[in-house]
Protein backbone atom coordinates (compact mmCIF):
# COMPACT_ATOMS: atom_id res chain seq x y z
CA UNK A 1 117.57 130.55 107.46
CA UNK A 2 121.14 129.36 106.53
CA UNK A 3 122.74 130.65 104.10
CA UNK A 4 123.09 128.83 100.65
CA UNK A 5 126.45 127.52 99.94
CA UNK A 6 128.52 127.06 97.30
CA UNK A 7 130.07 123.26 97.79
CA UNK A 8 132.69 121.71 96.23
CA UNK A 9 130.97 119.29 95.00
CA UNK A 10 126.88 119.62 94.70
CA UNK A 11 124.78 117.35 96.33
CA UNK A 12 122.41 116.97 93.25
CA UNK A 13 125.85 115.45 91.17
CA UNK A 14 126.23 112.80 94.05
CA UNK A 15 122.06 111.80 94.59
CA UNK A 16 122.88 107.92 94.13
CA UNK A 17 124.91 108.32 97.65
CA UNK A 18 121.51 109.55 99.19
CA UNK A 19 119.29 106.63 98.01
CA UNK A 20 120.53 104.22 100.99
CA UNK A 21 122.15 101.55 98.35
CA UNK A 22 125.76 101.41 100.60
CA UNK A 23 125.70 102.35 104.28
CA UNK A 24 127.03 105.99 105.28
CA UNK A 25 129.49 106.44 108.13
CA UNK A 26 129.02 109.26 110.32
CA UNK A 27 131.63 110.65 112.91
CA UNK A 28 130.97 112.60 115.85
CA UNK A 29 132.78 114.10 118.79
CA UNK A 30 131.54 114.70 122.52
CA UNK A 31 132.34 118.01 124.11
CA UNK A 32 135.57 116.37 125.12
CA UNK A 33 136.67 115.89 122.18
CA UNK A 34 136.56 111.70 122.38
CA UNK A 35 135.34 110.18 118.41
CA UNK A 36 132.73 108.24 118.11
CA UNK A 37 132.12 106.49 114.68
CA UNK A 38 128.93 104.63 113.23
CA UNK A 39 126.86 104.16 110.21
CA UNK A 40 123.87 105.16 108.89
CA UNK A 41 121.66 103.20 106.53
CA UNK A 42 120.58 106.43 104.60
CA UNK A 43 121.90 109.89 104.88
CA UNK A 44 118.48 111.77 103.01
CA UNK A 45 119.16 114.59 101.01
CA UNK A 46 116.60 117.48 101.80
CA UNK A 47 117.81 120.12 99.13
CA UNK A 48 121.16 121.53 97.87
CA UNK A 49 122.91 122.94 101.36
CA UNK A 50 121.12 120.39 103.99
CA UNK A 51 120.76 116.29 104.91
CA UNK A 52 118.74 114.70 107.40
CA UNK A 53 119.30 111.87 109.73
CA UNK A 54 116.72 110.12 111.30
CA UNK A 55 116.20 110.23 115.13
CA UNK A 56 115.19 106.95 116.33
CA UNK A 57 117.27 106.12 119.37
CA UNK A 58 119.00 108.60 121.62
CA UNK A 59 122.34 106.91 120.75
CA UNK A 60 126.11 108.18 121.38
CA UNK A 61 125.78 109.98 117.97
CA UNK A 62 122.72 111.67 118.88
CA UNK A 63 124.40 112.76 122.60
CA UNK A 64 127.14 114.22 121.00
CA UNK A 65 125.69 116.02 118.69
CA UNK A 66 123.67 117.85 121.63
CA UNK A 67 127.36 118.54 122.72
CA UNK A 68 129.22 119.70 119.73
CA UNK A 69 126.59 120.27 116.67
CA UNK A 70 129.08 119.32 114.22
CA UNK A 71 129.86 116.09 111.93
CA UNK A 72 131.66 114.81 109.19
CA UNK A 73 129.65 111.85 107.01
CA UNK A 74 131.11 109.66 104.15
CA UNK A 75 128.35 108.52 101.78
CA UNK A 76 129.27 105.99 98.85
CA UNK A 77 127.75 105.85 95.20
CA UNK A 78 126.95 102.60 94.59
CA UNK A 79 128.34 101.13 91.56
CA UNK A 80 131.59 103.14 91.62
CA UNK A 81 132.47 103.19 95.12
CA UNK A 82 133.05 106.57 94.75
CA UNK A 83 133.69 108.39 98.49
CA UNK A 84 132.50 111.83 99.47
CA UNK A 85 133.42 113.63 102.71
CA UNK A 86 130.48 116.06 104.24
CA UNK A 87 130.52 118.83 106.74
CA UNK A 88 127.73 119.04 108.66
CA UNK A 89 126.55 121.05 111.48
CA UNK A 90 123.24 120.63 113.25
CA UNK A 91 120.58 122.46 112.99
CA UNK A 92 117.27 121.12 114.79
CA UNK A 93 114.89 118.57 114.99
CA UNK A 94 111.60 118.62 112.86
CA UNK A 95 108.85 116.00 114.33
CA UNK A 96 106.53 117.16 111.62
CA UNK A 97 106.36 118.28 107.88
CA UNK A 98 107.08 116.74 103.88
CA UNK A 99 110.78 115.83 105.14
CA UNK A 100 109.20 114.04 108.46
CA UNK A 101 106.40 112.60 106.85
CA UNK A 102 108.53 110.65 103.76
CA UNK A 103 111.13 109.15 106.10
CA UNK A 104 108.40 108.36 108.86
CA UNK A 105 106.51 106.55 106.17
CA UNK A 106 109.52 104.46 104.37
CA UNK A 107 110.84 103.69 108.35
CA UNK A 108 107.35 102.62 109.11
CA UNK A 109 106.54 100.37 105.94
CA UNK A 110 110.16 98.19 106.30
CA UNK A 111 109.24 98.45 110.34
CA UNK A 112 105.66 96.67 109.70
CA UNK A 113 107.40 94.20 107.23
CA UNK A 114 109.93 93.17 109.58
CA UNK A 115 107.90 92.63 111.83
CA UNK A 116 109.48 95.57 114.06
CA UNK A 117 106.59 98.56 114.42
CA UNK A 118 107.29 98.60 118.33
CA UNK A 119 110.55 98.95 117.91
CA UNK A 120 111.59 101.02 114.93
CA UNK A 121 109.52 104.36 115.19
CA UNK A 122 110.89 107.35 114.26
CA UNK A 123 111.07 110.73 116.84
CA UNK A 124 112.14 113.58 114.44
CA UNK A 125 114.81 114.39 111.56
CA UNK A 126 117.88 116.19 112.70
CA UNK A 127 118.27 118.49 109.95
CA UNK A 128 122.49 119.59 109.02
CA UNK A 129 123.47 122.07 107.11
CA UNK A 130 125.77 121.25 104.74
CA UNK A 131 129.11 123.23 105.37
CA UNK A 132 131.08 121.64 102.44
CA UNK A 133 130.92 118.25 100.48
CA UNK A 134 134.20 117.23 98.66
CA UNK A 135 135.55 114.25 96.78
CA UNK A 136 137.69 111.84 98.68
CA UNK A 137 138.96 109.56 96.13
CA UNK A 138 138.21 111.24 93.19
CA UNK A 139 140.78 114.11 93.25
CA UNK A 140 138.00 116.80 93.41
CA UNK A 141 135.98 114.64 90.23
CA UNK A 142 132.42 114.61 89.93
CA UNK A 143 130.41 114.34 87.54
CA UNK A 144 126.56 115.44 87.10
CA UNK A 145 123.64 112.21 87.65
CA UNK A 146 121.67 112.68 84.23
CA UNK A 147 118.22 113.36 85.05
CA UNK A 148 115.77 110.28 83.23
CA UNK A 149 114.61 110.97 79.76
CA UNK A 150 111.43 109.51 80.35
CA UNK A 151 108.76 112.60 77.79
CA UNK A 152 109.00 110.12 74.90
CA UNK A 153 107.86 106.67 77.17
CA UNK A 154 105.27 108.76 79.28
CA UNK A 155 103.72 109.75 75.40
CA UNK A 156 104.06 105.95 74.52
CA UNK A 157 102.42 105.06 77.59
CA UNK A 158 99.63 107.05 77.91
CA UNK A 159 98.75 106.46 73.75
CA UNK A 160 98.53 102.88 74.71
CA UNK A 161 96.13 103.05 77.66
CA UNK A 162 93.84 105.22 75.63
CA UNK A 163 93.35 102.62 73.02
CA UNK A 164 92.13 99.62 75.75
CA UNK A 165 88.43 98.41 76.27
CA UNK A 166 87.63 97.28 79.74
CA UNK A 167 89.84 97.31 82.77
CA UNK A 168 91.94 93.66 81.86
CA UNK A 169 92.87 95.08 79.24
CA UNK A 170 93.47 98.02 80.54
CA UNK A 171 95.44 96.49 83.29
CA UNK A 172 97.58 94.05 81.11
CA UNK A 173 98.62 97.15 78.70
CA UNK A 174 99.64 99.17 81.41
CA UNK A 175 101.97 96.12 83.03
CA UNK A 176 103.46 94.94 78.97
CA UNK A 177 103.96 98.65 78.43
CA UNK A 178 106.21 99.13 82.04
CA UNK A 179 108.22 96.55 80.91
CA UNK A 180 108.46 97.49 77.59
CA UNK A 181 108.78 100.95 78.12
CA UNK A 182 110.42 101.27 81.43
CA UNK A 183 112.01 98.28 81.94
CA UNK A 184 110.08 97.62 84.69
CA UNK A 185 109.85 93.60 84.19
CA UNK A 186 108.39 92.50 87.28
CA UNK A 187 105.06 94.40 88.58
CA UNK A 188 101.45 94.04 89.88
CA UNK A 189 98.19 95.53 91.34
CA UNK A 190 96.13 95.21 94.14
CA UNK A 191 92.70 96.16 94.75
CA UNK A 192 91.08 97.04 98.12
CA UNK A 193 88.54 94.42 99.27
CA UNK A 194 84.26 95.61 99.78
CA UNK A 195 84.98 96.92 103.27
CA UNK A 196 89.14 98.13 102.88
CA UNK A 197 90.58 95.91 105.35
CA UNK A 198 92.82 93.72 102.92
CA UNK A 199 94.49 94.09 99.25
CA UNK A 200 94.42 91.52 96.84
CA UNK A 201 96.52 90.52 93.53
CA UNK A 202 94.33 91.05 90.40
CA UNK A 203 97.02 91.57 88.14
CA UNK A 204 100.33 90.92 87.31
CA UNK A 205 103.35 90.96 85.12
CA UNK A 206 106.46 89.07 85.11
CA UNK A 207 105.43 86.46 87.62
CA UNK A 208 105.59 82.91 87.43
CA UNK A 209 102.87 81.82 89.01
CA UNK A 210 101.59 84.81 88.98
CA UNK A 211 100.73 85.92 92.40
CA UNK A 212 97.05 86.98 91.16
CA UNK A 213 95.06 86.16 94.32
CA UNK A 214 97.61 86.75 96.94
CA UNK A 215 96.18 89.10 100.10
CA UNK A 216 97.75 91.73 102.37
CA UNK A 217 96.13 93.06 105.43
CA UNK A 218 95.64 97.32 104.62
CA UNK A 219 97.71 99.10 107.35
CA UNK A 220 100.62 96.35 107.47
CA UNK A 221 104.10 95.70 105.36
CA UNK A 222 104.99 98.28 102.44
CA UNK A 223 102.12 97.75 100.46
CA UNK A 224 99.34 97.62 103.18
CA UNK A 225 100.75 100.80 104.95
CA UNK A 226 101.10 102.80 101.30
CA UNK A 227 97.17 101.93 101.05
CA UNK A 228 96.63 103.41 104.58
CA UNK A 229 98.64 106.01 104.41
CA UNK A 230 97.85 106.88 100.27
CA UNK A 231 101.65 107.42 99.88
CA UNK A 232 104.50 106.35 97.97
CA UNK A 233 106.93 103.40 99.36
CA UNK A 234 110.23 103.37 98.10
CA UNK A 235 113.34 100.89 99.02
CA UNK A 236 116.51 100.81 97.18
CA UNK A 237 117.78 98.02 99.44
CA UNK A 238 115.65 96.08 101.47
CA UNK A 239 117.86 92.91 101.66
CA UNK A 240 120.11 95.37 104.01
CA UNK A 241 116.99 96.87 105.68
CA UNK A 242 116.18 93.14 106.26
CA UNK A 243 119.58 92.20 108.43
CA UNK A 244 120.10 95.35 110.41
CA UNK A 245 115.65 94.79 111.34
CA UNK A 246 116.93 91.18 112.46
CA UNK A 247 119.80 92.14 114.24
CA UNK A 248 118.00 94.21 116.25
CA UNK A 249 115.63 91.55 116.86
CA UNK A 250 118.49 88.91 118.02
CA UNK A 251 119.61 91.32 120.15
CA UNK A 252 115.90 92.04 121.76
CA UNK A 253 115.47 88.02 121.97
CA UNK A 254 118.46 87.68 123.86
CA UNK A 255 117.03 90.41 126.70
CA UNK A 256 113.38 88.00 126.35
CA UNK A 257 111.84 90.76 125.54
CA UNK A 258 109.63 88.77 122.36
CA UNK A 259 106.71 90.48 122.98
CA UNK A 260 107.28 93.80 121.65
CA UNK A 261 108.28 91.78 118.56
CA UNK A 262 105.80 90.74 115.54
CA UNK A 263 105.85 88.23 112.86
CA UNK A 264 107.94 89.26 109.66
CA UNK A 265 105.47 89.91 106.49
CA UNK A 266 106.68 87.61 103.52
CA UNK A 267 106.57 90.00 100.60
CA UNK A 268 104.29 88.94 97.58
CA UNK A 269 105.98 88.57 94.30
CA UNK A 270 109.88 87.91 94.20
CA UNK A 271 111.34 86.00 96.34
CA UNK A 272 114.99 87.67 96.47
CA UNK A 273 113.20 91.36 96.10
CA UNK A 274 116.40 94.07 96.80
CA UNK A 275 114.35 97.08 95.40
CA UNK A 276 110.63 97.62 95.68
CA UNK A 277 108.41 100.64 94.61
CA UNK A 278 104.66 101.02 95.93
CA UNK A 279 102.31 103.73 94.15
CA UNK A 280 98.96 104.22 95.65
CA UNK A 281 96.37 104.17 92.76
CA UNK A 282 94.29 107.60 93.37
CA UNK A 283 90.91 109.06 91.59
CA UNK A 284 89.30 111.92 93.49
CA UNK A 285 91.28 111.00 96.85
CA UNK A 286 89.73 107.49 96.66
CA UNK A 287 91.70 104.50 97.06
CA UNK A 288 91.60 102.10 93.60
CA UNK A 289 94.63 99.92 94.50
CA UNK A 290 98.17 99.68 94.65
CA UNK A 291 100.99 99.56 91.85
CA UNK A 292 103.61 97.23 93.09
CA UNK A 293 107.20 97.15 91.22
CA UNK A 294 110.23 95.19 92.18
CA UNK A 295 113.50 93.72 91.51
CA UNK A 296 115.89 91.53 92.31
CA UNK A 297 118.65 94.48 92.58
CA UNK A 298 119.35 96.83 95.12
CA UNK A 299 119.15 100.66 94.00
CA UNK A 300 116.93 99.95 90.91
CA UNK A 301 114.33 102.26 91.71
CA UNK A 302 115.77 105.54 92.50
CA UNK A 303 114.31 109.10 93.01
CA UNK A 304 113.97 110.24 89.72
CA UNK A 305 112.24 106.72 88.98
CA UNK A 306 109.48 107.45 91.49
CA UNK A 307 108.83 110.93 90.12
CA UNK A 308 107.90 109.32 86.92
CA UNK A 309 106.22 106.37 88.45
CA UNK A 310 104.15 108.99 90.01
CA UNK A 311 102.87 110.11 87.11
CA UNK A 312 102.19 106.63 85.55
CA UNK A 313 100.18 105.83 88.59
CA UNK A 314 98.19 108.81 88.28
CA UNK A 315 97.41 108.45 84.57
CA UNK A 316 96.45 104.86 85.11
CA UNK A 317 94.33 105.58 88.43
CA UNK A 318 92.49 108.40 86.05
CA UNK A 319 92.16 105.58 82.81
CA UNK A 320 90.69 102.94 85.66
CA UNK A 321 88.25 105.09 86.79
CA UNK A 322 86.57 106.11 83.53
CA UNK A 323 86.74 102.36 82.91
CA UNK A 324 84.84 101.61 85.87
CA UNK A 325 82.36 104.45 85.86
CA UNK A 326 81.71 103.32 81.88
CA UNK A 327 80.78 99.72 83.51
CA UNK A 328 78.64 100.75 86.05
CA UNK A 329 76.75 102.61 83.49
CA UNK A 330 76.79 100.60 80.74
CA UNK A 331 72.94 100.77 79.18
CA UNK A 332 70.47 97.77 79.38
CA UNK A 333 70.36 95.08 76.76
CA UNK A 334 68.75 91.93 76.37
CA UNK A 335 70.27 89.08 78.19
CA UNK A 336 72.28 86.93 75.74
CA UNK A 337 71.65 83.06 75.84
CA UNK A 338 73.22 80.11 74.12
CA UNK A 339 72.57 76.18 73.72
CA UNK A 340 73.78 74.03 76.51
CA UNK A 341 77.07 72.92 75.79
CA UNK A 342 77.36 69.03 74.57
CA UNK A 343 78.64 67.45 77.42
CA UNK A 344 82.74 65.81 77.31
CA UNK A 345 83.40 62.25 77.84
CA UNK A 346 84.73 63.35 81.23
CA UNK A 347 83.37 65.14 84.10
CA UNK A 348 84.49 67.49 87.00
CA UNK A 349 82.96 67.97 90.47
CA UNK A 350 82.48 71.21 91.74
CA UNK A 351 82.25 72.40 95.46
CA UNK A 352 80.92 75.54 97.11
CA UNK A 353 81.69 76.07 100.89
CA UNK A 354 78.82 78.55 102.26
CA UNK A 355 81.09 79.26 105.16
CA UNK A 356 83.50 80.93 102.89
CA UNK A 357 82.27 81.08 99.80
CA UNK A 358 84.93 79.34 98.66
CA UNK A 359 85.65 77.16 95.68
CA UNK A 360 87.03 73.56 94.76
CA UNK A 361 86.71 72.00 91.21
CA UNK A 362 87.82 68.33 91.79
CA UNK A 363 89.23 69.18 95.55
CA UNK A 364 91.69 71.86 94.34
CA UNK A 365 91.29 75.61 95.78
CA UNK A 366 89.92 78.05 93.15
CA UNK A 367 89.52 81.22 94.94
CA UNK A 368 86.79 82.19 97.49
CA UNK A 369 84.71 85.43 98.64
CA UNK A 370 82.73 87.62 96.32
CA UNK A 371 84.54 85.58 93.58
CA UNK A 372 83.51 82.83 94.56
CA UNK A 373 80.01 83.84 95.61
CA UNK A 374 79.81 85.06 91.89
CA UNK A 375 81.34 82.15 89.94
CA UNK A 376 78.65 79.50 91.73
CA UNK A 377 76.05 81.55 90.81
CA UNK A 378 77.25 81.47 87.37
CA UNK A 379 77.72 77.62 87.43
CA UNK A 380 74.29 77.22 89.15
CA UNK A 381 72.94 79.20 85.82
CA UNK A 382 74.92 77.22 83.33
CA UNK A 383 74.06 73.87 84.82
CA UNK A 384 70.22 74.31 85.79
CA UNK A 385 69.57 76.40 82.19
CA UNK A 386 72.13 76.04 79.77
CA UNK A 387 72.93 79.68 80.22
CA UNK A 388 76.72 80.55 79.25
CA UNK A 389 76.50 84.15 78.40
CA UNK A 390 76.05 87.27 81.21
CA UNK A 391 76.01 90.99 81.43
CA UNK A 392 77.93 92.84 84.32
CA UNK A 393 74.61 94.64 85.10
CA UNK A 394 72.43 91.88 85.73
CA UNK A 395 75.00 90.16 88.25
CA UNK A 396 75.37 93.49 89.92
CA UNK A 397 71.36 93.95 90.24
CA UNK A 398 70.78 90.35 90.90
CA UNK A 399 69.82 90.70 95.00
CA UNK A 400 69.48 86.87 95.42
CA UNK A 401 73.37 86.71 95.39
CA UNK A 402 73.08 89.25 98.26
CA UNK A 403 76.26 91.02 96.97
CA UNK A 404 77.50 93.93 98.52
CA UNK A 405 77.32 97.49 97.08
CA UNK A 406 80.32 96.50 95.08
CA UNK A 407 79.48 98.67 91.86
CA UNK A 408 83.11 100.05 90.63
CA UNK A 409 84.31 96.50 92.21
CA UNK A 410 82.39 94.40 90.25
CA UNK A 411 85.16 93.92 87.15
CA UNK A 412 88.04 93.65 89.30
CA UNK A 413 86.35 90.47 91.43
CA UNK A 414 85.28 89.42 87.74
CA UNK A 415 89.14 89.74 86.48
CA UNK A 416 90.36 88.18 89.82
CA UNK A 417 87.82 85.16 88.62
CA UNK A 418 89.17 85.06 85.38
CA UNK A 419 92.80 85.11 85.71
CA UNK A 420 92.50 82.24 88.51
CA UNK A 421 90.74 79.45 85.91
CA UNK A 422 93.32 80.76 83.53
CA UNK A 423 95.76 79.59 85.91
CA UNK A 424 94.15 76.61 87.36
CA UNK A 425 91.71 75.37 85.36
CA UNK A 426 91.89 73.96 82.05
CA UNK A 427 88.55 73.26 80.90
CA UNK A 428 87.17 76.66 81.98
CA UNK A 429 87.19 79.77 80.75
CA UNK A 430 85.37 82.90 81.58
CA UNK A 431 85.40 85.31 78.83
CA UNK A 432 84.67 88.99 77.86
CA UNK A 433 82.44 89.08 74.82
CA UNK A 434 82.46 92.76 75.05
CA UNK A 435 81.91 96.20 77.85
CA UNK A 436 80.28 94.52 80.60
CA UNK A 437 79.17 91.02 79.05
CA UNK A 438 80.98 87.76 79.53
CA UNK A 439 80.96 84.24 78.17
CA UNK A 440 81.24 81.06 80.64
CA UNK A 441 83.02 78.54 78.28
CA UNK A 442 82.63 75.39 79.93
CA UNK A 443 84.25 72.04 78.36
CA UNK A 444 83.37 69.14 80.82
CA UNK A 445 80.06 68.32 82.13
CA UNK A 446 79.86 69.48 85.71
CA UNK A 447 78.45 68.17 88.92
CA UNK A 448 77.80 71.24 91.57
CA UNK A 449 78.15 70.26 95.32
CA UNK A 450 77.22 73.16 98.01
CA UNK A 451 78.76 72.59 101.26
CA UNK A 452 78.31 74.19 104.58
């Protein structure tokens, strides 16, 4: 093991430089002695004497370090411009472990959303140790990165959460209080589909629209491969990660070689996203969803903001679960009815595609799936009996909907429902009247159409 060095200026006072905001340049000589210069899009900081690099390409840089093991690095804090100089010499290559493992999964997640998984995969990390790090236009200046004050919003956060009644609620507290408390002001979740295979929006904050609805296949972009892989997914500057991905691909469309190439992912959410944080949502090592945040400038989400995040995620994966588990256990009570609603002056049609189960309420799109599958069987009751109020258990035991075993699913398709007619319809409304029962408020007469 190296030994621990004193540097001029410590790497933890500089960690803005390692965050991949501003390119690094990295010099390098062959065993002749002949310069070769080039950057880097992140220089990672792996603790307070050592950096890695990642190996993707056996490139000039690469070759010469097999030469002559030693480098010199200028990283940038973004910002202030600030320069530092590093010393490195090379120490190996590590193709597994926590270091390998958090820079194979950021490379991977851009990779997939850029449409470049064939291309960009990474071989190892070529570990340096750090032989000095020293101010180059500072004058020897440098000044310690205050760690995030974040005991007093974690408190405020978790008070919050404790007080909500049913996961919307839950969900919409936890987004208002990120913003509020954080300063987190654009953000959403996902939740995993019946069989796992794609994510969908069922919440949101910030948006306008809002997004809720919106898919991603599981295994694919950031946000499908931090549900795969049930790991974080941070990037501090994607708008760069996005032109050096498409250079790369000009280049490998002017050699015709298009078919090692996929189709770039359009991210959900902002459109001019720069920074973009992905929590998995955990309980038990099972897979709830995804917390997405984002903005629109580079280097907003840095490390220190994903150790906190972490914990938000966490305490929010823990408050859904109880939430859910209270729902699917919820005890039996009568089934609540009402009077048919007096029918309006005007009317809406409503049609239900078997193919899909999707639905159209005067020819626009609704939503479609278990959603949808559950909203027509709603309708069908409301129309047929008069019925406008439901209970959670008696849709989940109801096997003529031939539903599957969606149990801890059931209120996130049922929030899904009701955030879409919030959006899109204005003359219904599906309400909670309470844990696990619902109103259908209903303000036009309806004609139901099923379609093949």
């Amino acid at each position: 093991m190296s030994e621990v060095r004193a540097l001029s200026v410590p790497l933890d006072s500089i960690a803005p430089c390692f965050e991949g905001v501003i390119p690094a340049s990295v010099c390098s000589c062959s065993r002749e002695g002949l310069p070769n210069v080039t950057f880097l899009s992140i220089v990672h900081r792996l603790d307070e004497n050592h950096v890695g690099l990642s190996f993707q390409f056996f490139n000039k840089t690469r070759k010469n370090m097999q030469e002559n093991p030693r480098a010199q690095v200028i990283v940038v804090t973004p910002g202030t411009a600030d320069q530092y100089r590093l010393d490195l010499r090379y120490l190996r290559t590590e193709t597994d472990g926590p270091a390998f493992d958090r820079m194979r999964a950021r490379l991977e997640a851009v990779a997939s959303q850029t449409g470049m998984s064939r291309v960009f995969r990474l071989r190892g990390v070529d570990v340096y140790e750090v032989l000095d790090c020293r101010s180059v236009n500072q004058g020897g200046r440098s000044e310690i990165v205050p760690q995030a004050e974040s005991m007093r919003e974690l408190e405020a956060f978790t008070e919050r959460l404790g007080s909500c009644e049913g996961l919307d609620a839950l969900l919409s507290t936890a987004l208002e209080a990120l913003a509020d408390l954080f300063g987190h002001r654009h953000s959403f979740v996902m939740f995993p589909d019946e069989d796992g295979t794609r994510l969908y929006t069922g919440a949101s904050y910030g948006f306008d629209p809002s997004g809720v609805g919106s898919e991603v296949v599981v295994g694919e972009g950031m946000l499908g491969l931090s549900a795969a892989r049930r790991s974080v997914v941070r990037v501090t500057n994607l708008a760069l990660e996005r032109v050096v991905a498409r250079a790369v691909r000009s280049g490998i469309e002017r050699r015709g070689e298009e078919s090692i190439l996929e189709k770039e992912i359009a991210l959900p959410g902002l459109p001019d996203t720069r920074s973009q944080l992905v929590l998995p949502l955990l309980s038990r090592n099972r897979l709830l969803g995804v917390l997405c945040l984002q903005s629109a400038d580079p280097g907003r989400f840095l490390e220190t903001d994903e150790r906190v995040m972490q914990i938000v995620a966490r305490h929010l994966a823990a408050s859904m679960a109880s939430t859910m588990a209270a729902d699917s256990a919820e005890p039996k009570v009568a089934t609540l009815r009402s009077d048919r609603a007096a029918p309006a002056a005007s009317h809406a049609v409503v049609k239900h595609y078997r193919s899909d189960d999707s639905i159209f309420i005067d020819d626009a799109y609704l939503t479609k799936g278990i959603p949808g599958r559950l909203f027509w069987k709603l309708l069908q009751a409301f129309v047929g009996t008069g019925r406008a109020a439901f209970t959670n258990k008696e849709i989940r035991l109801d096997a003529s909907m031939g539903l599957p075993d969606i149990k801890d699913n059931l209120e996130t398709r049922l929030i899904l429902l009701r955030r879409r007619l919030d959006e899109r319809c204005e003359f219904m409304r599906l309400i909670p009247a309470g844990r696990g029962r619902l109103h259908l408020d209903v303000r036009r007469s309806l004609a139901l159409e099923e379609l093949p």
